[in-house]
PDB file of N, CA and C in Angstrom:
ATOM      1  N   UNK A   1      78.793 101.860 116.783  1.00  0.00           N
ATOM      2  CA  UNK A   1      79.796 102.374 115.896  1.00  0.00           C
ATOM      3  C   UNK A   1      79.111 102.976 114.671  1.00  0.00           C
ATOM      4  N   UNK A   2      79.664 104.246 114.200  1.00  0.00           N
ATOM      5  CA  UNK A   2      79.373 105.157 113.346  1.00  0.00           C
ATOM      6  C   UNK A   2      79.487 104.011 112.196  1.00  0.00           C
ATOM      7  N   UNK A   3      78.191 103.970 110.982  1.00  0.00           N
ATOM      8  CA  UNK A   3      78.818 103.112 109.755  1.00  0.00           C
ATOM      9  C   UNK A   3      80.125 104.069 108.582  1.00  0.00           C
ATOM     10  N   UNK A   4      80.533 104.990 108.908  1.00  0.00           N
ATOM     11  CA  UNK A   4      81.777 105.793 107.861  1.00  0.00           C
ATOM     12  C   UNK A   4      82.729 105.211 108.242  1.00  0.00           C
ATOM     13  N   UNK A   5      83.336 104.996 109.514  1.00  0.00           N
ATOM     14  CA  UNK A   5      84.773 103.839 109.248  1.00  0.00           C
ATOM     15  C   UNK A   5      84.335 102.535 108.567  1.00  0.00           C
ATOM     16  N   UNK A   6      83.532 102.277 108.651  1.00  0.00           N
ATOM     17  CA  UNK A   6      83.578 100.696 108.064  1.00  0.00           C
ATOM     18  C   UNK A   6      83.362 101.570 106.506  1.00  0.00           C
ATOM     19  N   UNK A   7      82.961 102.069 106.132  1.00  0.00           N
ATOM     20  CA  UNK A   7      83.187 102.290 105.006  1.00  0.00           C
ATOM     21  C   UNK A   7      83.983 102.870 104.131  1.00  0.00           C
ATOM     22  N   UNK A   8      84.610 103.538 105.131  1.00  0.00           N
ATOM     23  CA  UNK A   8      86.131 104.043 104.209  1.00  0.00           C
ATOM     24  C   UNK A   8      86.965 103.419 104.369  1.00  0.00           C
ATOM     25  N   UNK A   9      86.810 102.096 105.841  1.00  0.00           N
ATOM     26  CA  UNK A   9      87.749 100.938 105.552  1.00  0.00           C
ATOM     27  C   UNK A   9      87.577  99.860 104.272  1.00  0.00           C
ATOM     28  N   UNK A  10      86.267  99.722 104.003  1.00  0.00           N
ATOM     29  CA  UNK A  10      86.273  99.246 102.803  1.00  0.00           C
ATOM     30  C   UNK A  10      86.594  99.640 101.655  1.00  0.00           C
ATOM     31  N   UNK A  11      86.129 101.030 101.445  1.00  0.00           N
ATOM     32  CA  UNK A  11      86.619 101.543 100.195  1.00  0.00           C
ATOM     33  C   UNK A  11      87.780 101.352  99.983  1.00  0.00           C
ATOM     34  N   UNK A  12      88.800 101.715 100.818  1.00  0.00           N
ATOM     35  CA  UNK A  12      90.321 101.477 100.844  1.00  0.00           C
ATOM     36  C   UNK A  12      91.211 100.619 101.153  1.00  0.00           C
ATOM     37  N   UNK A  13      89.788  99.161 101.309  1.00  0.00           N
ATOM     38  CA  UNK A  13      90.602  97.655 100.768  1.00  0.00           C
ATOM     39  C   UNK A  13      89.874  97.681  99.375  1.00  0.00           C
ATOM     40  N   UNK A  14      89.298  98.304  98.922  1.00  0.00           N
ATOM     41  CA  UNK A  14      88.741  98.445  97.351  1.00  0.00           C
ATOM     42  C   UNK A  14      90.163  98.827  96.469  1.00  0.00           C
ATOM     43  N   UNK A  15      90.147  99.880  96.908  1.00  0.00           N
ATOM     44  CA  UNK A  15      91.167 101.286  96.417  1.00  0.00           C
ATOM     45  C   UNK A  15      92.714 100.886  96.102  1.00  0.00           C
ATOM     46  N   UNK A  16      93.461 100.368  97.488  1.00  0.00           N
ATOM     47  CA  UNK A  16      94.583  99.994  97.371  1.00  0.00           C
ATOM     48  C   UNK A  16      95.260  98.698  96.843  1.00  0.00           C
ATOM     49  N   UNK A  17      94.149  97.533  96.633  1.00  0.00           N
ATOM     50  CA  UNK A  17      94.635  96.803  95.258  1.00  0.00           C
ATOM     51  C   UNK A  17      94.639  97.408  93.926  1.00  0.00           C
ATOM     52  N   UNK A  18      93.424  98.183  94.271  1.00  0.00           N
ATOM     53  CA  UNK A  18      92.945  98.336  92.390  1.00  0.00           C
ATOM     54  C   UNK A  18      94.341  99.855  92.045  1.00  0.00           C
ATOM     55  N   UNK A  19      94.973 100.351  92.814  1.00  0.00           N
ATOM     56  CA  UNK A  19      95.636 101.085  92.803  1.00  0.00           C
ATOM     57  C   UNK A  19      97.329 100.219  92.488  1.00  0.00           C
ATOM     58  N   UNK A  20      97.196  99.213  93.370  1.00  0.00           N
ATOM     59  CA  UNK A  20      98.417  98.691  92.874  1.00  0.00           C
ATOM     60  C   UNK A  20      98.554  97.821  91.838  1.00  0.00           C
ATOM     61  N   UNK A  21      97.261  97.473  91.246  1.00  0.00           N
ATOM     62  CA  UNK A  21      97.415  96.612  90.059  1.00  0.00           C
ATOM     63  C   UNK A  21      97.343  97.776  88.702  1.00  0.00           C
ATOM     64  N   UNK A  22      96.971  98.749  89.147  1.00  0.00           N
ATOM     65  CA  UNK A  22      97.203  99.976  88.012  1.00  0.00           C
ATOM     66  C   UNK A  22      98.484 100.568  87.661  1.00  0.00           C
ATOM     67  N   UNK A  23      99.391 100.419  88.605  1.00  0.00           N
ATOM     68  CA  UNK A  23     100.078 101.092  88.960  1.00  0.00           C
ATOM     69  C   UNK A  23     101.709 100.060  88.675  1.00  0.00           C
ATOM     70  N   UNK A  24     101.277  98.780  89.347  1.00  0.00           N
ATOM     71  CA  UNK A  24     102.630  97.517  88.884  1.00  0.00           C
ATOM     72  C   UNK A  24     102.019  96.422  88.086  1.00  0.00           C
ATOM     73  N   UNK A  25     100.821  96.619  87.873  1.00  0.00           N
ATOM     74  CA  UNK A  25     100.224  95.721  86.850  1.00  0.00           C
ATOM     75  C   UNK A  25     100.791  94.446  87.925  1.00  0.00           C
ATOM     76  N   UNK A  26     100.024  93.570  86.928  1.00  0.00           N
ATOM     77  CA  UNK A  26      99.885  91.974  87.454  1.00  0.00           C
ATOM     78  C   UNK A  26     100.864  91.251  87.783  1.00  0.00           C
ATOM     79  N   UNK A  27     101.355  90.887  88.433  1.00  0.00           N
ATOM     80  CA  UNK A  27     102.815  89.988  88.906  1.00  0.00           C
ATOM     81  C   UNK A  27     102.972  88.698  88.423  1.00  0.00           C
ATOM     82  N   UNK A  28     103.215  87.718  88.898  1.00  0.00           N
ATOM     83  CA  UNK A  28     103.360  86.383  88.369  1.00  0.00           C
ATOM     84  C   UNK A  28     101.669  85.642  88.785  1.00  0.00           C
ATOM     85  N   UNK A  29     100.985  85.221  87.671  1.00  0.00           N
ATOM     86  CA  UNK A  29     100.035  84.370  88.417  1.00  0.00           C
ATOM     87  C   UNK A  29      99.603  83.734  89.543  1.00  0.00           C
ATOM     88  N   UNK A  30     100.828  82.709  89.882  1.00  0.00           N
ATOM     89  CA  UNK A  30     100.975  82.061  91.114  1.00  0.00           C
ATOM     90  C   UNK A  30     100.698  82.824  92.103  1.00  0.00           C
ATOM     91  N   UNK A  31     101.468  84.142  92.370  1.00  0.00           N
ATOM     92  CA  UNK A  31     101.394  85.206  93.639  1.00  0.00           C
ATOM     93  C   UNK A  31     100.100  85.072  93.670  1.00  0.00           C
ATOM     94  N   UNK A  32      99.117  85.557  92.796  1.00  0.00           N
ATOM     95  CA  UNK A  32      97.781  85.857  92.535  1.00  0.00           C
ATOM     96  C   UNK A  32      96.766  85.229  93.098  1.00  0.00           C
ATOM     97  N   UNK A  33      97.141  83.807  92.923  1.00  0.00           N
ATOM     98  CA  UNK A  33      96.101  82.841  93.018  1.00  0.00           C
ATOM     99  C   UNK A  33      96.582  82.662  94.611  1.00  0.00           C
ATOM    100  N   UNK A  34      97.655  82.277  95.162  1.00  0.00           N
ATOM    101  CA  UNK A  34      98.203  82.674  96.641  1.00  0.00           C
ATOM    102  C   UNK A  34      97.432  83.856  97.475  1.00  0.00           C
ATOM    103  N   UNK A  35      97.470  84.618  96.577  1.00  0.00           N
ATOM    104  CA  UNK A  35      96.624  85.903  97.520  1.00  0.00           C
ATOM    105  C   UNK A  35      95.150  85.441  97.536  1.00  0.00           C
ATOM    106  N   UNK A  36      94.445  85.116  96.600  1.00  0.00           N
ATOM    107  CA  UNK A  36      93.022  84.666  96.599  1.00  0.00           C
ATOM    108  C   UNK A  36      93.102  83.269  97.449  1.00  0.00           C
ATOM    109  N   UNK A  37      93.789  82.316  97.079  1.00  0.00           N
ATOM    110  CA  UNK A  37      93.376  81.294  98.478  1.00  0.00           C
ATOM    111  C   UNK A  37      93.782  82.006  99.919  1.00  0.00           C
ATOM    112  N   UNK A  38      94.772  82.537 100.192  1.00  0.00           N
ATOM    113  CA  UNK A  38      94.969  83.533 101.343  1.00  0.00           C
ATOM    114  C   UNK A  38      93.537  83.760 102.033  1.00  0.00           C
ATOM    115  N   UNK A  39      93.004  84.684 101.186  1.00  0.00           N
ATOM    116  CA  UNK A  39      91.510  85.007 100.962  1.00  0.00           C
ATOM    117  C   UNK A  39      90.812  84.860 101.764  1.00  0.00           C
ATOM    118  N   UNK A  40      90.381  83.429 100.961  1.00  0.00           N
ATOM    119  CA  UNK A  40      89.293  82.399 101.340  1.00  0.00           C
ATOM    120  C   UNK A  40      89.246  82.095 102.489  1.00  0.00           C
ATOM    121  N   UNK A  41      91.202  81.427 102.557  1.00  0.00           N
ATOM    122  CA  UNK A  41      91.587  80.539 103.780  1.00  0.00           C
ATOM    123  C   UNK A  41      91.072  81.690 104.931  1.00  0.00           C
ATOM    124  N   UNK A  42      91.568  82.710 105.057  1.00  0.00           N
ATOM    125  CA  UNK A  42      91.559  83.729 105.708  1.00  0.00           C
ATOM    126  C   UNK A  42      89.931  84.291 106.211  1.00  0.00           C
ATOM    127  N   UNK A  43      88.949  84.224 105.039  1.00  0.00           N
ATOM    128  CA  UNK A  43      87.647  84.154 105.680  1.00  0.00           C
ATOM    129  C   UNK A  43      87.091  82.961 106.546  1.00  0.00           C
ATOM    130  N   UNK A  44      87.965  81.950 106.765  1.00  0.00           N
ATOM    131  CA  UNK A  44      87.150  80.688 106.993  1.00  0.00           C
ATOM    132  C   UNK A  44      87.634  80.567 108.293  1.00  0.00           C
ATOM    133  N   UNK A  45      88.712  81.237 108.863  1.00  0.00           N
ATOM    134  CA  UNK A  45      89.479  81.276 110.063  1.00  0.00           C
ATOM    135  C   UNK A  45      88.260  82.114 111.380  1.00  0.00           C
ATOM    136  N   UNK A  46      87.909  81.557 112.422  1.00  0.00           N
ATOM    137  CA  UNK A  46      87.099  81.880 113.017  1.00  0.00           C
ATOM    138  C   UNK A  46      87.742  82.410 113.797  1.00  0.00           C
ATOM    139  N   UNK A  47      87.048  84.206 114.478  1.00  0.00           N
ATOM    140  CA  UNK A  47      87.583  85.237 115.147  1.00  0.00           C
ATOM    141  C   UNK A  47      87.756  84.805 116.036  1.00  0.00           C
ATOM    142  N   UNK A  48      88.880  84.503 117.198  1.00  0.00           N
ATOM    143  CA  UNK A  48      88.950  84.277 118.837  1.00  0.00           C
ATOM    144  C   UNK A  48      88.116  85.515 119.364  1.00  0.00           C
ATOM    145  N   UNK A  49      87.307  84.944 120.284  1.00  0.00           N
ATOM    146  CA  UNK A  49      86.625  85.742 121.026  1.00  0.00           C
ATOM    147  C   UNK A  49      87.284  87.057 121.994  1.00  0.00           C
ATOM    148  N   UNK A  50      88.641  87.097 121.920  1.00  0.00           N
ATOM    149  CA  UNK A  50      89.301  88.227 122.614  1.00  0.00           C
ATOM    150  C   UNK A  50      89.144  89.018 121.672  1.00  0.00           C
ATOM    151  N   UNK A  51      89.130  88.773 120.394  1.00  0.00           N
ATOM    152  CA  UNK A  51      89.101  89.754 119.488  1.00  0.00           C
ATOM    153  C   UNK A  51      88.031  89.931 118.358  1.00  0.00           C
ATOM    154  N   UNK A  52      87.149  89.765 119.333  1.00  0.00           N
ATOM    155  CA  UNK A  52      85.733  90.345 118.483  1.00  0.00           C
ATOM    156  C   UNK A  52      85.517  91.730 119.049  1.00  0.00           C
ATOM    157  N   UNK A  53      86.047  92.612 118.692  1.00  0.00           N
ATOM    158  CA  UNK A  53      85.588  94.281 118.325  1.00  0.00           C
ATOM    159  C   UNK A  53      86.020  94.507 116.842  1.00  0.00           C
ATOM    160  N   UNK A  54      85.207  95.929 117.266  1.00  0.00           N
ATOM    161  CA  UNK A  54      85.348  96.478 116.055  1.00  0.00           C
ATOM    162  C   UNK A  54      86.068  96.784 115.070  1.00  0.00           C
ATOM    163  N   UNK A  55      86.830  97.346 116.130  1.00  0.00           N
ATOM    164  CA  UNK A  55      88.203  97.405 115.182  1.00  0.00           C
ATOM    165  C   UNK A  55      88.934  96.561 114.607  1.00  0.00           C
ATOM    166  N   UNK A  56      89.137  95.101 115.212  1.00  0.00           N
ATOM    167  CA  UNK A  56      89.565  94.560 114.740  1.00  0.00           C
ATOM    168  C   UNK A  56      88.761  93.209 113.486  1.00  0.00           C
ATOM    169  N   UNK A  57      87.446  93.716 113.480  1.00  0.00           N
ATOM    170  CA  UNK A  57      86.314  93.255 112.443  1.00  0.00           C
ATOM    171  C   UNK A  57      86.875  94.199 111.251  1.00  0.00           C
ATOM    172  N   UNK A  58      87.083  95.831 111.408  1.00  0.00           N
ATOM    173  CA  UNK A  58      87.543  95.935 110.443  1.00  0.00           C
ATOM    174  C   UNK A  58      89.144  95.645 109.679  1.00  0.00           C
ATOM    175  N   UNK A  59      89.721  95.231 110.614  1.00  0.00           N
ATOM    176  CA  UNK A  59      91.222  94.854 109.929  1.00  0.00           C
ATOM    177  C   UNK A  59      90.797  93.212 109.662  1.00  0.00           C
ATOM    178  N   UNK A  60      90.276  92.465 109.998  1.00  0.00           N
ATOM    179  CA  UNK A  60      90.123  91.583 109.175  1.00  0.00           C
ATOM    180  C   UNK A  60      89.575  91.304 108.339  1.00  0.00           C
ATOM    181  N   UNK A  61      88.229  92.321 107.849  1.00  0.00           N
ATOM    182  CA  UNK A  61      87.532  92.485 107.080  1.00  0.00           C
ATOM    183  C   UNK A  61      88.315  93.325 105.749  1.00  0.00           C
ATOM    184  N   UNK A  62      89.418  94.387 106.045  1.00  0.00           N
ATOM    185  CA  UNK A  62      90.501  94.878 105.249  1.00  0.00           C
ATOM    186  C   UNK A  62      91.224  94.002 104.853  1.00  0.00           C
ATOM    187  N   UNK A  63      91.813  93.160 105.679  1.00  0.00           N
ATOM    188  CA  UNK A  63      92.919  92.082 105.048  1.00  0.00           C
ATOM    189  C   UNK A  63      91.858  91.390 103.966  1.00  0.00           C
ATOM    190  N   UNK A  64      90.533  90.931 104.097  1.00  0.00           N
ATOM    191  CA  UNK A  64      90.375  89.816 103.422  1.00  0.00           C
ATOM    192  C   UNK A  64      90.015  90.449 102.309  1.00  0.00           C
ATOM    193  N   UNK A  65      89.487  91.324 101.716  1.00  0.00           N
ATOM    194  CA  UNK A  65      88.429  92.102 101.076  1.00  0.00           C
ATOM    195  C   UNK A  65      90.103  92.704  99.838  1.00  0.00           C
ATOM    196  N   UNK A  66      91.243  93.379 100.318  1.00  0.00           N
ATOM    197  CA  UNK A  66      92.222  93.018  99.902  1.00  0.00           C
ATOM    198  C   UNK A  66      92.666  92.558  99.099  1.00  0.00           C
ATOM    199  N   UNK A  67      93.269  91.089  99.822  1.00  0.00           N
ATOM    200  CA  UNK A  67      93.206  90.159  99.350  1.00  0.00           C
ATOM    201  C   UNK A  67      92.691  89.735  98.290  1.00  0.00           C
ATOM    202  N   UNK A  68      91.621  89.540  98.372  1.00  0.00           N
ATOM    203  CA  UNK A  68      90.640  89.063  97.581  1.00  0.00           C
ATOM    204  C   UNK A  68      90.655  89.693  96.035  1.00  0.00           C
ATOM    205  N   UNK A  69      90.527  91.284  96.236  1.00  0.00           N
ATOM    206  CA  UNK A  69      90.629  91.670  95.326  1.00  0.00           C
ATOM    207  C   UNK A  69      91.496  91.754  94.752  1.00  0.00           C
ATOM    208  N   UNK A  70      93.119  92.043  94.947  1.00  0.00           N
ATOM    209  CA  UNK A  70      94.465  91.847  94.480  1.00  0.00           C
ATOM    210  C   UNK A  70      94.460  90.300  93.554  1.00  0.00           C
ATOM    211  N   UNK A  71      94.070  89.750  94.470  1.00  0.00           N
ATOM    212  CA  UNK A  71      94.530  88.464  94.174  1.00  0.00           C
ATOM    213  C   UNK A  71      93.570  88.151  92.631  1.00  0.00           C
ATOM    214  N   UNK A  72      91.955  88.278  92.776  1.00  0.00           N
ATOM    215  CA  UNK A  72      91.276  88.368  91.439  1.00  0.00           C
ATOM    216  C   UNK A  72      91.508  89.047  90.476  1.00  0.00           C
ATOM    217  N   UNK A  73      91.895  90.096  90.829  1.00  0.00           N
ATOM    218  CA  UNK A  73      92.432  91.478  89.955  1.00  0.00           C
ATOM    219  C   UNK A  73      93.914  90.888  89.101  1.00  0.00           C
ATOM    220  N   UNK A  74      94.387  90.267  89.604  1.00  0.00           N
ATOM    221  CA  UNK A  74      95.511  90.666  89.267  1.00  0.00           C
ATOM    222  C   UNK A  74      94.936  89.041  87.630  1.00  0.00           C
ATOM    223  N   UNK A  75      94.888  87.968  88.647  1.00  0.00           N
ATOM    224  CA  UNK A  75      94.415  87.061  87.886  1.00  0.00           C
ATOM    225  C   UNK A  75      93.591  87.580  86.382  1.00  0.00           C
ATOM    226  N   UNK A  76      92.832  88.298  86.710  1.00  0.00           N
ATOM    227  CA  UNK A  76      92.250  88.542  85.426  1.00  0.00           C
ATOM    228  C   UNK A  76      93.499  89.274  84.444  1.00  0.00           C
ATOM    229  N   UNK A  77      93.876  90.304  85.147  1.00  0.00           N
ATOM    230  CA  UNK A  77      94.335  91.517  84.377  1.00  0.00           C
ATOM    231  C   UNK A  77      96.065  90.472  83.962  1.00  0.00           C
ATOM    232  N   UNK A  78      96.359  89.324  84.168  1.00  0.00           N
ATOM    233  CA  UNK A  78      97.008  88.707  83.764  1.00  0.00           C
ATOM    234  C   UNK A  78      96.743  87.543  82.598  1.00  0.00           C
ATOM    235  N   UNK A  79      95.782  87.646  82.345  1.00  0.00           N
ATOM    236  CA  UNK A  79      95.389  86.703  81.606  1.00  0.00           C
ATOM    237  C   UNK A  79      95.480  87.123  80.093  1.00  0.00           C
ATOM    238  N   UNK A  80      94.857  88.490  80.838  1.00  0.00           N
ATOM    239  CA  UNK A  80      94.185  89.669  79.559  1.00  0.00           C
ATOM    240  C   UNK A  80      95.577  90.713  78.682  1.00  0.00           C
ATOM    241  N   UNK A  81      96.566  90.215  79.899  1.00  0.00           N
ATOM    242  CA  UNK A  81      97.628  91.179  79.480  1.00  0.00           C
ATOM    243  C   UNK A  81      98.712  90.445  79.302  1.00  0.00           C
ATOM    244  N   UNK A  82      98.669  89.636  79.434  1.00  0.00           N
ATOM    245  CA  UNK A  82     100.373  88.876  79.342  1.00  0.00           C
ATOM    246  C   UNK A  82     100.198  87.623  78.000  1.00  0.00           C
ATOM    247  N   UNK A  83      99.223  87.738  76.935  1.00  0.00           N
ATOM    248  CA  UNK A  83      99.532  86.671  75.885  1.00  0.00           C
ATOM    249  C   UNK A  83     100.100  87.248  74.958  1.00  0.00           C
ATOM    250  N   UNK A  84     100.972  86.611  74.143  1.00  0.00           N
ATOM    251  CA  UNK A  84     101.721  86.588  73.600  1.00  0.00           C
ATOM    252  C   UNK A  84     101.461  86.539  72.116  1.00  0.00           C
ATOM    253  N   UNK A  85     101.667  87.433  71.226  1.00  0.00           N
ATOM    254  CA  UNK A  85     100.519  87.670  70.285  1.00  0.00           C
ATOM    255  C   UNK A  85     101.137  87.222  69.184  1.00  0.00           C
ATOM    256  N   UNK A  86     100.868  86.907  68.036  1.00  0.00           N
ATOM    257  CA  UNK A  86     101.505  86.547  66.650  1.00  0.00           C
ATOM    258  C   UNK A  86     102.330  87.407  65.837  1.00  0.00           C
ATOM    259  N   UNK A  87     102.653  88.569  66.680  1.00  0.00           N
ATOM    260  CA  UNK A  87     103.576  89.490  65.098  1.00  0.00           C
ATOM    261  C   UNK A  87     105.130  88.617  65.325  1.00  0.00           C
ATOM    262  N   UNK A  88     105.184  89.035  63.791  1.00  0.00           N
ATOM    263  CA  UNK A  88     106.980  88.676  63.737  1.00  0.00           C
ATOM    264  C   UNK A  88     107.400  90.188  63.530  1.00  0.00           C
TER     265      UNK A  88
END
């Protein structure tokens, strides 16, 4: 396999969090931290052997990568954006 799908599949589990956290900003924390254990849980899940190709290395490698990032992304950009500041 050519390495350019795997890499524009990555770019565009890069792309489409960082696009939707630009775009709807950060949601409720909880979701956040849900999507990042998702994640994890989700890397730790071992491929059934019917479905070790490629293609489907890259959709699970999309879901997690995703994930991952939504879920960190959002965490930060919630932390940073949602306090509540002192003016009267």
């Amino acid at each position: 396999m050519s390495p350019i799908p795997a890499v524009l599949v990555y770019l565009a589990a890069l792309a489409l969090p960082a696009l939707l956290l630009w775009r709807y900003h950060a949601l409720h924390w909880g979701l956040h931290l849900l999507a990042l254990a998702a994640a994890i849980g989700f890397g730790f899940v071992p491929i059934p052997p019917s479905m070790q190709r490629p293609g489907y290395d890259l959709l699970f490698g999309f879901v997690f990568v995703a994930l991952l990032i939504w879920g960190a992304g959002g965490l930060v950009l919630y932390s940073t954006h949602n306090h509540r500041h002192g003016h009267a």
